[in-house]
Protein backbone atom coordinates (compact mmCIF):
# COMPACT_ATOMS: atom_id res chain seq x y z
CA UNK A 1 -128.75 44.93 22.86
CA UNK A 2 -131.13 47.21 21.29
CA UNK A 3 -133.49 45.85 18.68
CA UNK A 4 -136.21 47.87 16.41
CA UNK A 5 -139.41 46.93 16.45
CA UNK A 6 -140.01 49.48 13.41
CA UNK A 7 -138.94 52.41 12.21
CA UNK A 8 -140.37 54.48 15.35
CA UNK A 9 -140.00 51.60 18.34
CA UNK A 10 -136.81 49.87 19.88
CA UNK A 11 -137.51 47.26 22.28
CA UNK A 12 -134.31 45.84 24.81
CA UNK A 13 -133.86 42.72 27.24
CA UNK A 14 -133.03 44.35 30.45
CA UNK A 15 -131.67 40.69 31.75
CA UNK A 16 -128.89 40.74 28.59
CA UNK A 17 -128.30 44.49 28.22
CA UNK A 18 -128.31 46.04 32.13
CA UNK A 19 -129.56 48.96 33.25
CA UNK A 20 -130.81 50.77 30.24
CA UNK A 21 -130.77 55.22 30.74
CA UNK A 22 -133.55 57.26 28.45
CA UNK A 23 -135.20 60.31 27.82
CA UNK A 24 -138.06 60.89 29.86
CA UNK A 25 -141.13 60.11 28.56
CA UNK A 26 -139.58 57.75 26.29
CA UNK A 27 -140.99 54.18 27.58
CA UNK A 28 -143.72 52.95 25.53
CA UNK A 29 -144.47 49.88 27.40
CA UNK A 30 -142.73 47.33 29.13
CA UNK A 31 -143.15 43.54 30.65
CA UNK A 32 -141.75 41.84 33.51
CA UNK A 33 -140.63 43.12 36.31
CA UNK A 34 -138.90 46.90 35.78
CA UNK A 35 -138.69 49.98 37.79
CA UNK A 36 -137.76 52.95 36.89
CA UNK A 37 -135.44 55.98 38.40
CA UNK A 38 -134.13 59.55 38.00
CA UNK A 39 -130.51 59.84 36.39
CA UNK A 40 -128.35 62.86 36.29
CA UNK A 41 -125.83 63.60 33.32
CA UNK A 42 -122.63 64.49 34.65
CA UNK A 43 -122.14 68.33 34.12
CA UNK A 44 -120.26 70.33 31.34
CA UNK A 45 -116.52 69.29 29.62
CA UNK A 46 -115.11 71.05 27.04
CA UNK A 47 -112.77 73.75 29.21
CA UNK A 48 -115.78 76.93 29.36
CA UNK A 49 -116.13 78.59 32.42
CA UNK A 50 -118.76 78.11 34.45
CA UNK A 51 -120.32 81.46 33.50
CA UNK A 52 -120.21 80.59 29.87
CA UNK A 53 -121.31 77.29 30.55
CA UNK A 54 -124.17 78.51 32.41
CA UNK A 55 -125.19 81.21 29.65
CA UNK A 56 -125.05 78.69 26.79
CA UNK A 57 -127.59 76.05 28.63
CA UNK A 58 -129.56 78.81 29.53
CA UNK A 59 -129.65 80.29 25.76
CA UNK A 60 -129.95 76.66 24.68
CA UNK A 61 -131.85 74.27 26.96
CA UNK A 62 -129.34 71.67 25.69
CA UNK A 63 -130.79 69.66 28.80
CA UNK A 64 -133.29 66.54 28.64
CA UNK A 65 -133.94 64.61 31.91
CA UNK A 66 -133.49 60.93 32.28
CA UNK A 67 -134.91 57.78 33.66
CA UNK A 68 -132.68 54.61 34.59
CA UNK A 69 -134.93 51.25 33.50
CA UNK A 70 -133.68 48.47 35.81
CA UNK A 71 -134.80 44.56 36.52
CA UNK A 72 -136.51 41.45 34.34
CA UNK A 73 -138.28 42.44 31.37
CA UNK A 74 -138.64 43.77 28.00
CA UNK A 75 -138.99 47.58 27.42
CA UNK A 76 -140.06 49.44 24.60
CA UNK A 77 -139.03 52.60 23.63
CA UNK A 78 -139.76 55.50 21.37
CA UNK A 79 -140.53 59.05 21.24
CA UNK A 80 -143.15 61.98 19.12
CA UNK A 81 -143.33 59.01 16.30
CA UNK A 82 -140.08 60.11 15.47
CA UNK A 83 -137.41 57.56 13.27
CA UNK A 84 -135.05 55.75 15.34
CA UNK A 85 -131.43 54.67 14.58
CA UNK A 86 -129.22 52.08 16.66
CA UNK A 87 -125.84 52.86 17.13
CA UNK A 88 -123.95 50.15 18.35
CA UNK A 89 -120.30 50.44 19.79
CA UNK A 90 -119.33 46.76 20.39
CA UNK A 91 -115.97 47.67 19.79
CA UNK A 92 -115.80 50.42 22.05
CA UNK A 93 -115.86 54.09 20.87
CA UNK A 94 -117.37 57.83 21.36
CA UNK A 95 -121.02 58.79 20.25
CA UNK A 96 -121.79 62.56 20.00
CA UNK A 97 -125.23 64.08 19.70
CA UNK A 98 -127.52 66.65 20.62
CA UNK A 99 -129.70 65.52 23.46
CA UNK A 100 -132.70 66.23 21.89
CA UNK A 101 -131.56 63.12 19.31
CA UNK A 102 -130.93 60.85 22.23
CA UNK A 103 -133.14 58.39 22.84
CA UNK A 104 -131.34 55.53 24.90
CA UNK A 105 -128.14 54.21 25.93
CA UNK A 106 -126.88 51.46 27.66
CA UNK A 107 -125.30 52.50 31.17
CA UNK A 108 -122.09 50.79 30.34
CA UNK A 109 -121.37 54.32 28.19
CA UNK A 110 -119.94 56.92 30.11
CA UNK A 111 -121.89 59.72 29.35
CA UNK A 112 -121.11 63.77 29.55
CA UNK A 113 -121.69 67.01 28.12
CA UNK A 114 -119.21 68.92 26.34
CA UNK A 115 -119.23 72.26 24.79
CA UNK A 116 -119.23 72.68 20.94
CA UNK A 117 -117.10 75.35 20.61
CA UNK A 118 -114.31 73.06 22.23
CA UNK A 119 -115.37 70.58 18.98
CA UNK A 120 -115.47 73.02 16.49
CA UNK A 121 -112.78 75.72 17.61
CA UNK A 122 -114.76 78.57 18.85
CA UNK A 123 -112.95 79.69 21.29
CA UNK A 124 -113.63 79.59 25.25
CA UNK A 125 -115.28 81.40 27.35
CA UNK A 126 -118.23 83.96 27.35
CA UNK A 127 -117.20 84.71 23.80
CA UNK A 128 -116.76 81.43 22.49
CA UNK A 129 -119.74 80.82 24.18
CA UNK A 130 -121.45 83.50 22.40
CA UNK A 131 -120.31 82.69 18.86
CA UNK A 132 -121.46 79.06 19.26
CA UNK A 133 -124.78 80.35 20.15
CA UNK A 134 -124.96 82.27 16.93
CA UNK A 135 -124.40 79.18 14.88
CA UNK A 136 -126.77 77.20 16.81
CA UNK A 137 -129.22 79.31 15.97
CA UNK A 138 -128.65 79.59 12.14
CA UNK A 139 -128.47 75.71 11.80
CA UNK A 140 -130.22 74.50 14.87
CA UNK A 141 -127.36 72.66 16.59
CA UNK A 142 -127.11 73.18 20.14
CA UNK A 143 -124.44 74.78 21.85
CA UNK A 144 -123.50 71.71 24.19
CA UNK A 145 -123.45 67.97 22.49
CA UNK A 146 -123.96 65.08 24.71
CA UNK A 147 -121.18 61.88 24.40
CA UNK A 148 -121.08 58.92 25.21
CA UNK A 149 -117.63 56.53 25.62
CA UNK A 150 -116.87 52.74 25.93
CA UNK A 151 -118.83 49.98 24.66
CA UNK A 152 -122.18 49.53 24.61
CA UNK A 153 -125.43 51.17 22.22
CA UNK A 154 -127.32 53.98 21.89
CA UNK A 155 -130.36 54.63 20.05
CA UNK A 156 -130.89 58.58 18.38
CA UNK A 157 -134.04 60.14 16.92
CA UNK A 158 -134.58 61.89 13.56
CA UNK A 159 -136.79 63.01 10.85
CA UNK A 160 -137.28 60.38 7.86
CA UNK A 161 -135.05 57.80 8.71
CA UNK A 162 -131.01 57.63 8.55
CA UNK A 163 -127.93 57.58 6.32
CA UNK A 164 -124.57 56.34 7.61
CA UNK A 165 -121.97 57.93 5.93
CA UNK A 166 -118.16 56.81 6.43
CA UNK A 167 -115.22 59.49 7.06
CA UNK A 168 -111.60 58.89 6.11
CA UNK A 169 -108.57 61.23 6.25
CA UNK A 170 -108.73 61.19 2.42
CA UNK A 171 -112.25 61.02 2.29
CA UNK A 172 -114.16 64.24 4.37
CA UNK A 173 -117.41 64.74 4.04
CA UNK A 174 -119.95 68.09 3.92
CA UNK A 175 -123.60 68.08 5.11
CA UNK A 176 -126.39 70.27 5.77
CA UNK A 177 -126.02 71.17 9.32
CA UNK A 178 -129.60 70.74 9.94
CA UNK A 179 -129.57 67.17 8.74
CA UNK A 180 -126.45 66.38 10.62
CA UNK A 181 -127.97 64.02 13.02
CA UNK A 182 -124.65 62.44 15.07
CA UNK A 183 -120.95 61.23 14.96
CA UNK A 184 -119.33 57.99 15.74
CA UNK A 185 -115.33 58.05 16.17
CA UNK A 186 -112.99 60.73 15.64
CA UNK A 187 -114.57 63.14 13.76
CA UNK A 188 -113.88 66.74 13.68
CA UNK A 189 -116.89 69.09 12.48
CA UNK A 190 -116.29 73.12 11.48
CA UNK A 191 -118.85 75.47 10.79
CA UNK A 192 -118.42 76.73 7.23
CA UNK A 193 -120.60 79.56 5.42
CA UNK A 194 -120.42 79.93 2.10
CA UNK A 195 -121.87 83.77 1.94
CA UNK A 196 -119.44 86.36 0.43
CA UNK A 197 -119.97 89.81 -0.46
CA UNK A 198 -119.86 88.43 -4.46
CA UNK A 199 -122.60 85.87 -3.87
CA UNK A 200 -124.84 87.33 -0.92
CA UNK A 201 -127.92 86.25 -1.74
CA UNK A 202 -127.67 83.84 -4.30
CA UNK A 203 -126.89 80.38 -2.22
CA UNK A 204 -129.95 78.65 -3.08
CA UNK A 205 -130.11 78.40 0.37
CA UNK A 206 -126.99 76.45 1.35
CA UNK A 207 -125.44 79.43 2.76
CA UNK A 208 -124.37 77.61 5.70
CA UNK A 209 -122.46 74.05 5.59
CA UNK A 210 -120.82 71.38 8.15
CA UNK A 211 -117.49 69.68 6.72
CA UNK A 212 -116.40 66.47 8.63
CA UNK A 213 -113.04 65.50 8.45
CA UNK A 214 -111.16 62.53 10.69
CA UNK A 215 -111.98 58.89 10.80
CA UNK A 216 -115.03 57.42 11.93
CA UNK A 217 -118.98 58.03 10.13
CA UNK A 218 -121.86 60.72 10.51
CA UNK A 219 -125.03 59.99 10.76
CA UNK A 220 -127.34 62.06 8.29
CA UNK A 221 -131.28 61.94 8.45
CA UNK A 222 -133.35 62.45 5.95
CA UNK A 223 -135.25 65.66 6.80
CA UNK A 224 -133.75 69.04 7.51
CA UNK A 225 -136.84 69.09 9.84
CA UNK A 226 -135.37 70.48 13.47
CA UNK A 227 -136.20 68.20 16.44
């Protein structure tokens, strides 16, 4: 599948891996024969309305276009000189992250967007909608997270470079929501602030905190740097 050049550049085999989706803007360079064509993300999951849906994209722009690499050849990819990670799901699986921390995926992964607040428990509709939107703007998660199903690989971007960090049932997990970078499996992730009336203003600047509980792994980067 996927294999890194560096720390910044992936390159893939189109005649071993298939039709290969990305960002666009994201091919580097490429040799062989390959041509390249627009691909559409299948629209909102997740249970909002369409009027909440609409409002949180809007408010958002959880949105990146695509391109759809096809034919003989090698093609590299990367994007801003920003760190890649590859995520592979041999054994099958779900990937979910922000779009903006997409970089690539094999087509074989059936790909959507779903709303947060259908992750996290905020609720539905315009309200739901709304709430989300208020913690995406505190920790700079987006209101709509893209995933990706079945088996295949994905490559995601980030800021100095990746941790993996496993989940169990007895084992959660809390991170930084701004270094929270992706999650593989069935993990659950809540919101948590750590503000009260007896500590306002003395969090050292943790006030706000992502606990991951299920089974599966995050992925953490090494930067609280937004994309």
């Amino acid at each position: 599948m996927f294999t890194k050049v560096n720390s910044k550049v992936v390159s893939i085999d189109l005649v071993a891996s298939g039709p290969i989706v990305a960002r666009r803007g994201a091919m580097l360079f490429y040799t062989g024969q390959v041509w390249f064509q627009p691909h559409q993300t299948p629209g909102v999951g997740g249970g909002m309305s369409g009027m909440a849906s609409m409002a949180g994209r809007m408010m958002q722009g959880e949105y990146e276009s695509t391109m759809i690499a096809q034919g003989n050849g090698t093609v590299h990819y990367g994007y801003r000189g920003l760190d890649v990670e590859i995520v592979n799901l041999s054994q099958g699986g779900e990937l979910r992250v922000e779009a903006s921390r997409l970089l690539a995926h094999t087509q074989g992964l059936q790909s959507s967007v779903m709303s947060t607040t259908a992750q996290a428990g905020g609720g539905g509709g315009l309200r739901g909608a709304l709430r989300s939107a208020a913690g995406s703007v505190a920790t700079g998660q987006g209101m709509f997270t893209t995933r990706l199903a079945g088996v295949g690989a994905a490559v995601i971007l980030g800021h100095g470079g990746f941790i993996r960090l496993e989940v169990t049932p007895d084992r959660p997990i809390t991170v930084d929501p701004q270094a929270f970078a992706a999650s593989i499996g069935n993990v659950e992730t809540t919101l948590r602030s750590t503000v009260s009336l007896r500590n306002m203003g003395r969090t050292g600047g943790e006030a706000l905190q992502l606990d991951c509980a299920g089974h599966g792994a995050v992925y953490v980067q090494a930067s609280e740097q937004r994309l």
